[in-house]
N, C-alpha and C. Protein backbone atom coordinates (compact mmCIF):
# COMPACT_ATOMS: atom_id res chain seq x y z
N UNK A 1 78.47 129.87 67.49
CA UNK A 1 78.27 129.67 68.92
C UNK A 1 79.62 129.65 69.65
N UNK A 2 79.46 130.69 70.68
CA UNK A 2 80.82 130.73 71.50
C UNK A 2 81.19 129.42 72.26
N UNK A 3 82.10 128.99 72.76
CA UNK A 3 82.09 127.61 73.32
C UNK A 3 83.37 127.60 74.32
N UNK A 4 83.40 127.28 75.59
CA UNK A 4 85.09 127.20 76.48
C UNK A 4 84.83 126.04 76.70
N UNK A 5 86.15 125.27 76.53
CA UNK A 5 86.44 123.70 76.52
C UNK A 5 87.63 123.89 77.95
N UNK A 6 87.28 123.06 79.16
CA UNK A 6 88.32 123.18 80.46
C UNK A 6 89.19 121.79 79.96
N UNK A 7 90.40 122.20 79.74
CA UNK A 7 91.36 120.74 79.85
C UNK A 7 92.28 120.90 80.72
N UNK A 8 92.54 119.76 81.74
CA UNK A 8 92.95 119.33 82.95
C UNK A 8 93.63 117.46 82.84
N UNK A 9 93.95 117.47 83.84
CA UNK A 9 94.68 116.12 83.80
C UNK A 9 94.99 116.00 85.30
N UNK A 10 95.90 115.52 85.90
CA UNK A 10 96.27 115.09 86.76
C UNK A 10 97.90 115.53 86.78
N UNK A 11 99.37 115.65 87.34
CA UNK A 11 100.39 115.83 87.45
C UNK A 11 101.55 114.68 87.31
N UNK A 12 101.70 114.98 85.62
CA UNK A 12 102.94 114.28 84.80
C UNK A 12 101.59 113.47 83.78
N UNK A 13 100.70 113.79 83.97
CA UNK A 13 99.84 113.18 82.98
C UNK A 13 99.64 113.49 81.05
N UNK A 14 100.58 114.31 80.99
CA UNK A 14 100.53 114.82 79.97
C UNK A 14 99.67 116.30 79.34
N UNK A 15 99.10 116.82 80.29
CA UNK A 15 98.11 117.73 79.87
C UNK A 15 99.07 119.12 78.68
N UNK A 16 100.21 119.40 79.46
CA UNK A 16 100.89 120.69 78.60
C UNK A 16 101.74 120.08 77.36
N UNK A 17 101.64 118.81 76.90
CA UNK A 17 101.77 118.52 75.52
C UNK A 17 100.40 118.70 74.98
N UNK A 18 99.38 117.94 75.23
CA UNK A 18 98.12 118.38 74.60
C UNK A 18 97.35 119.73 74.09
N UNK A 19 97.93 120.75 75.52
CA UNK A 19 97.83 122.16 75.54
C UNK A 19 98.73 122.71 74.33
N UNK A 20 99.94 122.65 74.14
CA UNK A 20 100.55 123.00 72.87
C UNK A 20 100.12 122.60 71.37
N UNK A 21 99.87 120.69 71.60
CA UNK A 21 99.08 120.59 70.10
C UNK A 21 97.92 121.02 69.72
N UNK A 22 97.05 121.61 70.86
CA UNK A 22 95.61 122.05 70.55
C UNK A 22 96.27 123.99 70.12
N UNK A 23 97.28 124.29 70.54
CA UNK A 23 97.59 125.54 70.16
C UNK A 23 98.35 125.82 68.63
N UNK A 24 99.02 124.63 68.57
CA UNK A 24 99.76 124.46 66.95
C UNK A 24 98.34 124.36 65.88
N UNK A 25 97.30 124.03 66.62
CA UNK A 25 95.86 123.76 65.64
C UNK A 25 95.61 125.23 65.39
N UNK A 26 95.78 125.88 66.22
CA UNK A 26 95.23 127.10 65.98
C UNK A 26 94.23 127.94 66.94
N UNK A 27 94.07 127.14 68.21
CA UNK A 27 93.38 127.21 69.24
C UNK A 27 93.71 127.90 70.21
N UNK A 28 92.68 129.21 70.82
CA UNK A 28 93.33 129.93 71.26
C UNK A 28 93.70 129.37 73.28
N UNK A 29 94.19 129.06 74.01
CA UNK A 29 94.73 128.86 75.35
C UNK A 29 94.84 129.29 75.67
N UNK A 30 94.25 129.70 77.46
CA UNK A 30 94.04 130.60 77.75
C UNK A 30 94.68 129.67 79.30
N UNK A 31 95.88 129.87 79.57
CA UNK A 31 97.02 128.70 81.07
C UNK A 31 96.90 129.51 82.13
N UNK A 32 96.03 128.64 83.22
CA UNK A 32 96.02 129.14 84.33
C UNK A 32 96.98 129.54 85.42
N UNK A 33 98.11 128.41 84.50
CA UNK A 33 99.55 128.92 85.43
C UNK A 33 99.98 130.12 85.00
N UNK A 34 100.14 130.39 83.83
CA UNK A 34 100.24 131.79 83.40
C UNK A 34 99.87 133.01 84.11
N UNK A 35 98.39 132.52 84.35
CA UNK A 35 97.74 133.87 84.98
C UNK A 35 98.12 133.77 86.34
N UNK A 36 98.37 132.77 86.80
CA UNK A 36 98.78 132.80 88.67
C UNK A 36 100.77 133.26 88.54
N UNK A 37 100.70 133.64 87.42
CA UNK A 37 101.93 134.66 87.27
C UNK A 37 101.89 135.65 87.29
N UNK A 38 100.96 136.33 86.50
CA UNK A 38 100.89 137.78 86.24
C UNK A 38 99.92 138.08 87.14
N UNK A 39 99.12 137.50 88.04
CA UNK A 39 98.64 138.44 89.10
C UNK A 39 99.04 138.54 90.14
N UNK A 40 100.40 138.23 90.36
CA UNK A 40 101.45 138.03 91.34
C UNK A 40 102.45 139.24 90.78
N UNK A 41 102.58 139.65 89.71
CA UNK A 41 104.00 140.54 89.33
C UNK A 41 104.24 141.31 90.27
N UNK A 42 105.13 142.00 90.18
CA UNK A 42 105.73 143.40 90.79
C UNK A 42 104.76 143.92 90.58
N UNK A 43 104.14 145.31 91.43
CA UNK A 43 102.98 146.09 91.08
C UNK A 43 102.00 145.88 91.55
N UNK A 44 101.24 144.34 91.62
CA UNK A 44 100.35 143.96 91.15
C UNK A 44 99.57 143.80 92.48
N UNK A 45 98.24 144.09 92.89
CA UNK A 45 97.18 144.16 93.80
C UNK A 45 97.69 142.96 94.82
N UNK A 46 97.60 141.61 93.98
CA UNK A 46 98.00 140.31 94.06
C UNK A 46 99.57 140.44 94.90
N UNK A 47 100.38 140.97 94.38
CA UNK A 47 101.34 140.83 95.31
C UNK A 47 101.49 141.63 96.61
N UNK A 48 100.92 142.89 96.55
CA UNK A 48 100.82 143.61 97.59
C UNK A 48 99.80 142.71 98.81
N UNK A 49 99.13 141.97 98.21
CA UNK A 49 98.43 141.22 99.67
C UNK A 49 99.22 140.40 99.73
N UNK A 50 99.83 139.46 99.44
CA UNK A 50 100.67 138.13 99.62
C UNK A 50 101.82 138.92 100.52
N UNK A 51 102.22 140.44 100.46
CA UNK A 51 103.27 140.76 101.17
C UNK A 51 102.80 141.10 102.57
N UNK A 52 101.35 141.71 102.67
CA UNK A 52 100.45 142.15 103.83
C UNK A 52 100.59 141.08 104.54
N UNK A 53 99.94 139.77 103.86
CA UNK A 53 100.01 138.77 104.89
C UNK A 53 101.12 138.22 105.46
N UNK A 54 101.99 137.97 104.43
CA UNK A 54 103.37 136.73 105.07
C UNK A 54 104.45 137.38 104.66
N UNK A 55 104.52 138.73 104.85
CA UNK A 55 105.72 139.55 105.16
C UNK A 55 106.97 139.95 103.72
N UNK A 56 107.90 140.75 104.67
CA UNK A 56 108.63 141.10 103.48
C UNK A 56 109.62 140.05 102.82
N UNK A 57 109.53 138.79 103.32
CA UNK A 57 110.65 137.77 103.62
C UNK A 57 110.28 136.93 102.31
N UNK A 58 108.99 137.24 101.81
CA UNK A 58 108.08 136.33 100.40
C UNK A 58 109.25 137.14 99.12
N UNK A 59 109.84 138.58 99.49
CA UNK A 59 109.80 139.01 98.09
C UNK A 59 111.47 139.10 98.19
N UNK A 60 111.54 139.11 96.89
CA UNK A 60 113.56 139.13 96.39
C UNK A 60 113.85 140.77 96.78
N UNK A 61 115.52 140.74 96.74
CA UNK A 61 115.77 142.22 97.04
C UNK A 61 114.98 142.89 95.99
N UNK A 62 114.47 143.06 94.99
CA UNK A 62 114.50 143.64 93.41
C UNK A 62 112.96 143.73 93.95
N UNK A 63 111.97 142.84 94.65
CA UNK A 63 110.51 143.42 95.20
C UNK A 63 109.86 142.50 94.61
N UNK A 64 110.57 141.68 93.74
CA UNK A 64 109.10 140.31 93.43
C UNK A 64 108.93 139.31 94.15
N UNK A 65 108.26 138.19 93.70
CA UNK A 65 107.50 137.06 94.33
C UNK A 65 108.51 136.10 94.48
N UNK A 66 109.25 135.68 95.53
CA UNK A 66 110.23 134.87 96.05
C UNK A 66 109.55 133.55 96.03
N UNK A 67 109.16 132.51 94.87
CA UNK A 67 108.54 132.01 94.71
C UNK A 67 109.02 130.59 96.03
N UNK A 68 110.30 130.29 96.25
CA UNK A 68 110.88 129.60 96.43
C UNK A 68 110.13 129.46 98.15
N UNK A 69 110.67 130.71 98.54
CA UNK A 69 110.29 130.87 100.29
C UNK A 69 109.25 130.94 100.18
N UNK A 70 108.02 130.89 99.13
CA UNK A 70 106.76 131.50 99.85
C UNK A 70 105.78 130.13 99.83
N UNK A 71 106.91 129.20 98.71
CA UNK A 71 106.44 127.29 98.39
C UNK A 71 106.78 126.85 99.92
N UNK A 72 107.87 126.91 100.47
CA UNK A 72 108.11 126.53 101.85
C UNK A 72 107.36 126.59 102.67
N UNK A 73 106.78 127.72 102.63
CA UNK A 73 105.83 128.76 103.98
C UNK A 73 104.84 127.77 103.83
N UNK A 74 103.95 127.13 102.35
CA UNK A 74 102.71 126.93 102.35
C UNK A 74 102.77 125.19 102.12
N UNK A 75 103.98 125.29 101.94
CA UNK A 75 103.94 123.52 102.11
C UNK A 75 104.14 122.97 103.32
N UNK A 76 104.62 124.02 104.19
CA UNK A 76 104.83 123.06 105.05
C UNK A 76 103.32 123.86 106.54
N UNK A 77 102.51 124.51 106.22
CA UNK A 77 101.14 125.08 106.94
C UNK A 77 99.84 125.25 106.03
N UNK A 78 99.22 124.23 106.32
CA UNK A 78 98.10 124.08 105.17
C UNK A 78 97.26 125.67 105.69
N UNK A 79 97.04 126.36 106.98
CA UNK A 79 96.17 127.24 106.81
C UNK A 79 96.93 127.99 105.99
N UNK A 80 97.96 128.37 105.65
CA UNK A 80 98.68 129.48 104.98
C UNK A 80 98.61 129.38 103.77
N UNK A 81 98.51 128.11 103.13
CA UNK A 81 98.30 127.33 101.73
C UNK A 81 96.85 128.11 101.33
N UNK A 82 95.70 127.85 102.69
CA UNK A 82 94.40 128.28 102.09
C UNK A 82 94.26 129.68 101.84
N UNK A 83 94.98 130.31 102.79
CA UNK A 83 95.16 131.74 103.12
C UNK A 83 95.72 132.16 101.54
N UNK A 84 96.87 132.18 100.99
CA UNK A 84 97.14 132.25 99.72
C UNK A 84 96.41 131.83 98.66
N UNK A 85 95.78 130.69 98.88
CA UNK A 85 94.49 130.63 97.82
C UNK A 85 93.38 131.47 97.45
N UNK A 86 93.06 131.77 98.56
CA UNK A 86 91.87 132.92 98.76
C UNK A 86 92.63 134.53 98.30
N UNK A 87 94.05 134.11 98.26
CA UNK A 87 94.33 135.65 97.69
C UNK A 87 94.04 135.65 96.45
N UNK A 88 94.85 134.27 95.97
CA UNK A 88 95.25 134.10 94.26
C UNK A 88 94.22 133.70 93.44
N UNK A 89 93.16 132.87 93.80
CA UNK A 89 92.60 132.33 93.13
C UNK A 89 91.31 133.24 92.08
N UNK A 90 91.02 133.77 93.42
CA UNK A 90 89.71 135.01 92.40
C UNK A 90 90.58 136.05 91.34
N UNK A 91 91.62 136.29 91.58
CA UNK A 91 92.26 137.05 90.80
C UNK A 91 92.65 136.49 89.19
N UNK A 92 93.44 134.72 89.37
CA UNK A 92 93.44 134.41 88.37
C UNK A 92 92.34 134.01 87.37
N UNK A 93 91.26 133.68 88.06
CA UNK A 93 89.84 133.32 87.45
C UNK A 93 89.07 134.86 86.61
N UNK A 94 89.51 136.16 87.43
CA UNK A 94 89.23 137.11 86.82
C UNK A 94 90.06 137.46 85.72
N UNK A 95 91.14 137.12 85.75
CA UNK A 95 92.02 137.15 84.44
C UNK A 95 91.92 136.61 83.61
N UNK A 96 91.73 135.15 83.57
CA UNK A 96 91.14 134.50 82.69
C UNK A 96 89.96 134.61 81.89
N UNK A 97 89.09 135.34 82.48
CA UNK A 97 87.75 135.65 82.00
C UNK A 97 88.03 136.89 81.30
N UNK A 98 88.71 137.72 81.60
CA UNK A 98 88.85 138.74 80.81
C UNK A 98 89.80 138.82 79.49
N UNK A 99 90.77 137.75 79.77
CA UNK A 99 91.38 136.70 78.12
C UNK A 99 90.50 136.29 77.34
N UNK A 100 89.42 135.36 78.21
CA UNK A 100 88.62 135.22 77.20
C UNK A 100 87.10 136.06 76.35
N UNK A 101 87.07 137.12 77.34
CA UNK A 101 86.62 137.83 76.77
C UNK A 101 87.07 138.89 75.53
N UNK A 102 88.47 138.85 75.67
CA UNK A 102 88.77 139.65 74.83
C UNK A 102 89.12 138.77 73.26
N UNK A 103 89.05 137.55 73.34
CA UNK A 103 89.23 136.63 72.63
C UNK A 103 87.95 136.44 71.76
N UNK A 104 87.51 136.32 72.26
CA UNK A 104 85.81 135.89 71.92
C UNK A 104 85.27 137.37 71.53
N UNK A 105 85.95 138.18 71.76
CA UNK A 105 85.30 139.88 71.02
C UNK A 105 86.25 139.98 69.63
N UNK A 106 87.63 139.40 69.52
CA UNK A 106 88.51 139.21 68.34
C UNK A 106 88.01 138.32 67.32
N UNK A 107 87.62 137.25 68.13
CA UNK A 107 86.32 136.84 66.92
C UNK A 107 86.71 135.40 66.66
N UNK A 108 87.23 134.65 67.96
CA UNK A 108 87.71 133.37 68.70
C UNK A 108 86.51 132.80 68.84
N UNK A 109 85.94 131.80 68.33
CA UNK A 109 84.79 130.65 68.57
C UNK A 109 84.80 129.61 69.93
N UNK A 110 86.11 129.32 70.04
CA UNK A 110 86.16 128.31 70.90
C UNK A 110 87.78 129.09 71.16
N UNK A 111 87.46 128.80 73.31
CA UNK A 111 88.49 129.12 74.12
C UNK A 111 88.59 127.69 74.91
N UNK A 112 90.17 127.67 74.86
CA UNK A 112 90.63 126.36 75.36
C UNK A 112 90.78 127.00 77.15
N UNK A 113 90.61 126.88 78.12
CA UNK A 113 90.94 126.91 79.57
C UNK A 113 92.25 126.22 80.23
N UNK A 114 93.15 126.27 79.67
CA UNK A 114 94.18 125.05 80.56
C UNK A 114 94.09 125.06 82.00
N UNK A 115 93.52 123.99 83.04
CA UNK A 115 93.46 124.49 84.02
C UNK A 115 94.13 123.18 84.46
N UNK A 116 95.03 122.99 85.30
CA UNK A 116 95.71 121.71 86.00
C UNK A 116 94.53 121.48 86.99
N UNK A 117 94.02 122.26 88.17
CA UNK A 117 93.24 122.14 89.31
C UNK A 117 91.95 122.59 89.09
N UNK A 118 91.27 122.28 87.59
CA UNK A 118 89.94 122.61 87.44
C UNK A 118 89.02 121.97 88.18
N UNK A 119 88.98 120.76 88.55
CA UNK A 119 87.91 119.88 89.53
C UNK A 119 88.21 120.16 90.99
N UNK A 120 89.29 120.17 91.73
CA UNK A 120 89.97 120.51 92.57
C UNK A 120 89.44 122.12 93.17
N UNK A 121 89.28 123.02 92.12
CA UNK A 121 89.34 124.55 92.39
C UNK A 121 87.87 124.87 92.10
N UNK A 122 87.07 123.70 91.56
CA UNK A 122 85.72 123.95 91.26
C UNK A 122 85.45 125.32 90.71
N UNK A 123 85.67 124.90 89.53
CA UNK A 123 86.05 125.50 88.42
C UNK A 123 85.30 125.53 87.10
N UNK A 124 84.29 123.96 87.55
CA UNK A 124 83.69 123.77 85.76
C UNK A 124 82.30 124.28 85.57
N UNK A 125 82.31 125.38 86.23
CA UNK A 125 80.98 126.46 86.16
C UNK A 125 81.83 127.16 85.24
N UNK A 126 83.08 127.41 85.09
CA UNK A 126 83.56 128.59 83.97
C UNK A 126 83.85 127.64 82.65
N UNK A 127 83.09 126.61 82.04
CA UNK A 127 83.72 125.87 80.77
C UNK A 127 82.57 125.02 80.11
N UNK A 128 82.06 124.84 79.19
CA UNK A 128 81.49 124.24 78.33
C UNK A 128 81.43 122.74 78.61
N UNK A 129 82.31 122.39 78.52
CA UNK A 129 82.88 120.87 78.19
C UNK A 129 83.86 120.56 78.88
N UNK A 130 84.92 119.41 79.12
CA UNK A 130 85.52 119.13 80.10
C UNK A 130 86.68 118.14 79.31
N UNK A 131 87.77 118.27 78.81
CA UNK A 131 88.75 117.24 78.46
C UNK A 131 90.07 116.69 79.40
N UNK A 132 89.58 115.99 80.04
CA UNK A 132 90.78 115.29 80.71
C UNK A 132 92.01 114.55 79.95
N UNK A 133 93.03 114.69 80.53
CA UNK A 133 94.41 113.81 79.67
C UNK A 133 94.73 113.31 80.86
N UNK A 134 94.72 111.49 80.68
CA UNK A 134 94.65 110.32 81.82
C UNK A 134 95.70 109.48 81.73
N UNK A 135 96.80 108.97 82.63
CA UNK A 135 97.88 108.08 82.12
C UNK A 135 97.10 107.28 83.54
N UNK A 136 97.64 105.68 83.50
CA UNK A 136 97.63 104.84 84.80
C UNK A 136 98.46 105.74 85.55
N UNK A 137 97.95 104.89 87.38
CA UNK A 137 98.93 105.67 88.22
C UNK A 137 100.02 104.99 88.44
N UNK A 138 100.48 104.67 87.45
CA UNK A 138 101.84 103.32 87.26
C UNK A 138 102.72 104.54 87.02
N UNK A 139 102.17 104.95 85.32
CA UNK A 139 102.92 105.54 84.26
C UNK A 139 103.17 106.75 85.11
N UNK A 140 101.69 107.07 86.15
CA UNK A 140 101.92 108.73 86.58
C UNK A 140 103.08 108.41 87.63
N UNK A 141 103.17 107.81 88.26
CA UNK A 141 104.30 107.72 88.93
C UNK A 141 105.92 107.94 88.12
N UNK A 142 106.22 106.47 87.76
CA UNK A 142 107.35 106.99 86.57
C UNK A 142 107.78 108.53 85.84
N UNK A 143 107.08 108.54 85.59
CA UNK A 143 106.99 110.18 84.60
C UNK A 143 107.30 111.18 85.92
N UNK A 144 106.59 111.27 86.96
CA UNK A 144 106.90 112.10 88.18
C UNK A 144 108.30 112.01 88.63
N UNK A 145 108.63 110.92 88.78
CA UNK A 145 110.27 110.45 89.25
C UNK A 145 111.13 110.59 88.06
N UNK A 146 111.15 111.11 87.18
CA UNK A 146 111.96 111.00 86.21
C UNK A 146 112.08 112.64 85.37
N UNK A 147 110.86 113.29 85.92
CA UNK A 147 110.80 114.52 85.97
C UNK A 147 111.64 115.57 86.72
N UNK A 148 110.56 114.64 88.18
CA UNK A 148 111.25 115.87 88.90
C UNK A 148 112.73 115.28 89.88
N UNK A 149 112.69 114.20 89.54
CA UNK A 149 113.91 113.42 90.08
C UNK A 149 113.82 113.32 91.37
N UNK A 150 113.05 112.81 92.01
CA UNK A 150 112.84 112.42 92.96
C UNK A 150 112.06 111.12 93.15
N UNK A 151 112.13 110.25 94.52
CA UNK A 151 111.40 108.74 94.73
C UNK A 151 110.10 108.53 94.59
N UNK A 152 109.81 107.26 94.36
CA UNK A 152 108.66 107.05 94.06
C UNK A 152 107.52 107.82 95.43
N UNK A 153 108.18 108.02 96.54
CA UNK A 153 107.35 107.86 98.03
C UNK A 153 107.15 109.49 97.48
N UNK A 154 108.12 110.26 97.27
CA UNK A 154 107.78 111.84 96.99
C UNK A 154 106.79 111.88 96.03
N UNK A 155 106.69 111.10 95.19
CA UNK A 155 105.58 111.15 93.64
C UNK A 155 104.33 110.48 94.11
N UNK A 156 104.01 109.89 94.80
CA UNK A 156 103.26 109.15 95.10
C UNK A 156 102.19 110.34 96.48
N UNK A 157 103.17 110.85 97.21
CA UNK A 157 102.75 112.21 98.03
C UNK A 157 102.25 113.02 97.15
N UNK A 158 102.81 113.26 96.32
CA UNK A 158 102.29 114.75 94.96
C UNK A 158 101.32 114.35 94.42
N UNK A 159 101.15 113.43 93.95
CA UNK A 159 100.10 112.94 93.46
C UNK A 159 98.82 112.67 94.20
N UNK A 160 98.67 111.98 95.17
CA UNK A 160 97.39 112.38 96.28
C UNK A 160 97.22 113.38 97.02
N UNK A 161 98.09 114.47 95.87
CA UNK A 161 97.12 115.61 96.61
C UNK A 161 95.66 116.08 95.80
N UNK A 162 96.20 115.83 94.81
CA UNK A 162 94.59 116.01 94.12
C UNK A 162 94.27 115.22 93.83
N UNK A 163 92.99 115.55 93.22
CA UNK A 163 91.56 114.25 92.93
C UNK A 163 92.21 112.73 92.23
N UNK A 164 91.99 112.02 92.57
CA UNK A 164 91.93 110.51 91.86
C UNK A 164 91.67 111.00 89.98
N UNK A 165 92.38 110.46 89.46
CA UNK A 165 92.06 110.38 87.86
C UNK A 165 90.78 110.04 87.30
N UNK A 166 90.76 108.42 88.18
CA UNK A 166 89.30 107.67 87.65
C UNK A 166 88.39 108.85 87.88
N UNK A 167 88.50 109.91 89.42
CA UNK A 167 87.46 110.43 89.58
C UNK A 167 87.11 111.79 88.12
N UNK A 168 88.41 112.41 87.93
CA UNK A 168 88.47 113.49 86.76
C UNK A 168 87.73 112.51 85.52
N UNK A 169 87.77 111.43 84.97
CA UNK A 169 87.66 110.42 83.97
C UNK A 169 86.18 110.67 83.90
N UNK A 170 85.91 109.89 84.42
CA UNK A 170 84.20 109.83 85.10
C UNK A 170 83.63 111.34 85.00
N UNK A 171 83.91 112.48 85.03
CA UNK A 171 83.08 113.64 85.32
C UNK A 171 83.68 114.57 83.97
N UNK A 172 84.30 113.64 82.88
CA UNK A 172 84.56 114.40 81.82
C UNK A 172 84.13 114.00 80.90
N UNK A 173 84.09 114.87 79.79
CA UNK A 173 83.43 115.13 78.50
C UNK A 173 84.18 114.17 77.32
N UNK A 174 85.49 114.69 77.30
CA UNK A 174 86.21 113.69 76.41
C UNK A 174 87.80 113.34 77.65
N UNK A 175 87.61 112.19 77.07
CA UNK A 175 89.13 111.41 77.87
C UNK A 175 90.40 111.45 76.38
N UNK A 176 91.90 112.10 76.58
CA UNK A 176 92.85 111.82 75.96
C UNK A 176 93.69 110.69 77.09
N UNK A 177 93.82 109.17 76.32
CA UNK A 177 94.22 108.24 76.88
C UNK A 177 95.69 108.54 76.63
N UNK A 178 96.52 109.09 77.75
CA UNK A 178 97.98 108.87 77.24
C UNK A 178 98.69 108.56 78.18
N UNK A 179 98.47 107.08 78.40
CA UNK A 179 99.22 106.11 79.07
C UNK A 179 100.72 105.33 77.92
N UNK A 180 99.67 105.29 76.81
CA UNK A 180 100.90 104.69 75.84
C UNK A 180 101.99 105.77 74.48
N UNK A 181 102.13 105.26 73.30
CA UNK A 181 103.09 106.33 72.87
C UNK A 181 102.65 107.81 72.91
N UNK A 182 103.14 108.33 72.42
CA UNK A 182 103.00 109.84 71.77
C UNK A 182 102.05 109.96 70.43
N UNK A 183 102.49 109.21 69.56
CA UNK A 183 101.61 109.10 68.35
C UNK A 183 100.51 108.97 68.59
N UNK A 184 100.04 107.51 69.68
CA UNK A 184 98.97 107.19 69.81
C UNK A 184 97.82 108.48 70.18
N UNK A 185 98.54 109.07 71.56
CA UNK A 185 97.71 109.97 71.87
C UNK A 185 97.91 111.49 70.93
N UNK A 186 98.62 111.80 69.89
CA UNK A 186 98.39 112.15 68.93
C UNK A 186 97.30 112.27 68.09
N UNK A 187 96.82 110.76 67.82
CA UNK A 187 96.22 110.37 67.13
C UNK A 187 94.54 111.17 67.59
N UNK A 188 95.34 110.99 68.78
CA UNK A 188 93.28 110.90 69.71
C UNK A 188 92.81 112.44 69.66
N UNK A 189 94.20 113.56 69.97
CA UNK A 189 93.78 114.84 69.84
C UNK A 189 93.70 115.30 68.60
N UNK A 190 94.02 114.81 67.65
CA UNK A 190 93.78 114.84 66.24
C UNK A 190 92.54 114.74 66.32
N UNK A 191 92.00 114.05 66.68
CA UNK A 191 90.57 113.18 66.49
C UNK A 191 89.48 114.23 66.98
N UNK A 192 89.77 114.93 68.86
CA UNK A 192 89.46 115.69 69.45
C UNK A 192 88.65 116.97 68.14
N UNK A 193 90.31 117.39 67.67
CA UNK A 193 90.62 118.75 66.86
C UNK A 193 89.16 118.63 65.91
N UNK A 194 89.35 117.76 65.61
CA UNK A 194 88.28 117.70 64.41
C UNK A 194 86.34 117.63 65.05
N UNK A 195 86.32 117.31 66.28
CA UNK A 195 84.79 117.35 66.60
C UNK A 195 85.27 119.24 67.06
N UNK A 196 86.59 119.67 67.59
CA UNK A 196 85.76 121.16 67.79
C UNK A 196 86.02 121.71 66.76
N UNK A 197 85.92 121.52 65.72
CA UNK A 197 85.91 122.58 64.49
C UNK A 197 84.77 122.03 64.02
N UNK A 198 84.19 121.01 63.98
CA UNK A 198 83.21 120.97 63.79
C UNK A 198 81.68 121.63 64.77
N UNK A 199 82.21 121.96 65.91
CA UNK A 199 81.52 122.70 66.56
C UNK A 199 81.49 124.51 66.18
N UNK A 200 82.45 124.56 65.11
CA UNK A 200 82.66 126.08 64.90
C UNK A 200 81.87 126.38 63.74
């Protein structure tokens, strides 16, 4: 039985350590940031509208995605934010589906989804099951400021932009608790690993 598992978290919550140990298992990942790369390249359908709309000023001399100016543009005008969503979003969701289709024709049982904004992007019509990775919003704070080096007031902004944790917690399948060590939550995706192979 084919099976897509969506794992998501919240920002500094740990999700792209989990994403790597479920890949050292042998699991195939299929990162949505990834794909909101490559349907942006040079060339690409995806970039030719992002240039239609918000000009030649988005792309580097060389013709790619000036990632830098085009974060400015949309952080600081939420319609332009949505406007870019509606470019990017069906594109990366079609990419993804076609990873995992080609995965699942190679003869892949179970596809992992890494999606940061799966609840957010309403998203869990494309996934089986639902694994959240949850720290307090103590720890999520800390980890944010120490990341990206900036104050608690900036981490605390980043962080309410998407959904509440408790709320991701509550509407998921399995919870990875990694508020405390590494081992611990080790321990738990270990634990994870073993109910989806037993699903295989």
């Amino acid at each position: 039985m084919k099976r897509t598992i969506g794992l998501t978290g919240s920002i500094a919550t740990g999700k792209s350590t989990v994403s790597q140990w479920l890949k050292e298992a042998g699991f195939a990942v299929v990162d949505a940031d990834i794909a909101a790369r490559k349907v942006v390249e040079k060339g690409t359908a995806g970039l030719e509208e992002i240039r239609q709309h918000f000009g030649e000023t988005v792309l580097t001399k060389e013709g790619e995605l000036n990632r830098g100016k085009l974060g400015k543009i949309i952080f600081e005008d939420a319609e332009k934010r949505t406007l870019l969503n509606q470019i990017v979003h069906p594109k990366v969701k079609a990419y993804m589906l076609k990873e995992r289709e080609a995965l699942f024709e190679a003869g892949e049982t179970i596809v992992i989804f890494d999606i940061p904004l799966l609840y957010e992007s309403h998203l869990e019509a494309l996934v089986d099951q639902i694994v959240v990775v949850r720290t307090s919003r103590e720890t999520e704070i800390k980890r944010l400021m120490a990341r990206d080096g900036i104050q608690a007031e900036a981490a605390i902004q980043k962080i309410d932009t998407q959904m509440p944790i408790e709320e991701k917690e509550q509407r998921a399948d399995f919870v990875i608790d990694n508020d405390g060590s590494l081992e611990k939550t080790k321990k738990q995706v270990d634990h994870l690993i073993q109910q989806f192979k037993n699903f295989q």
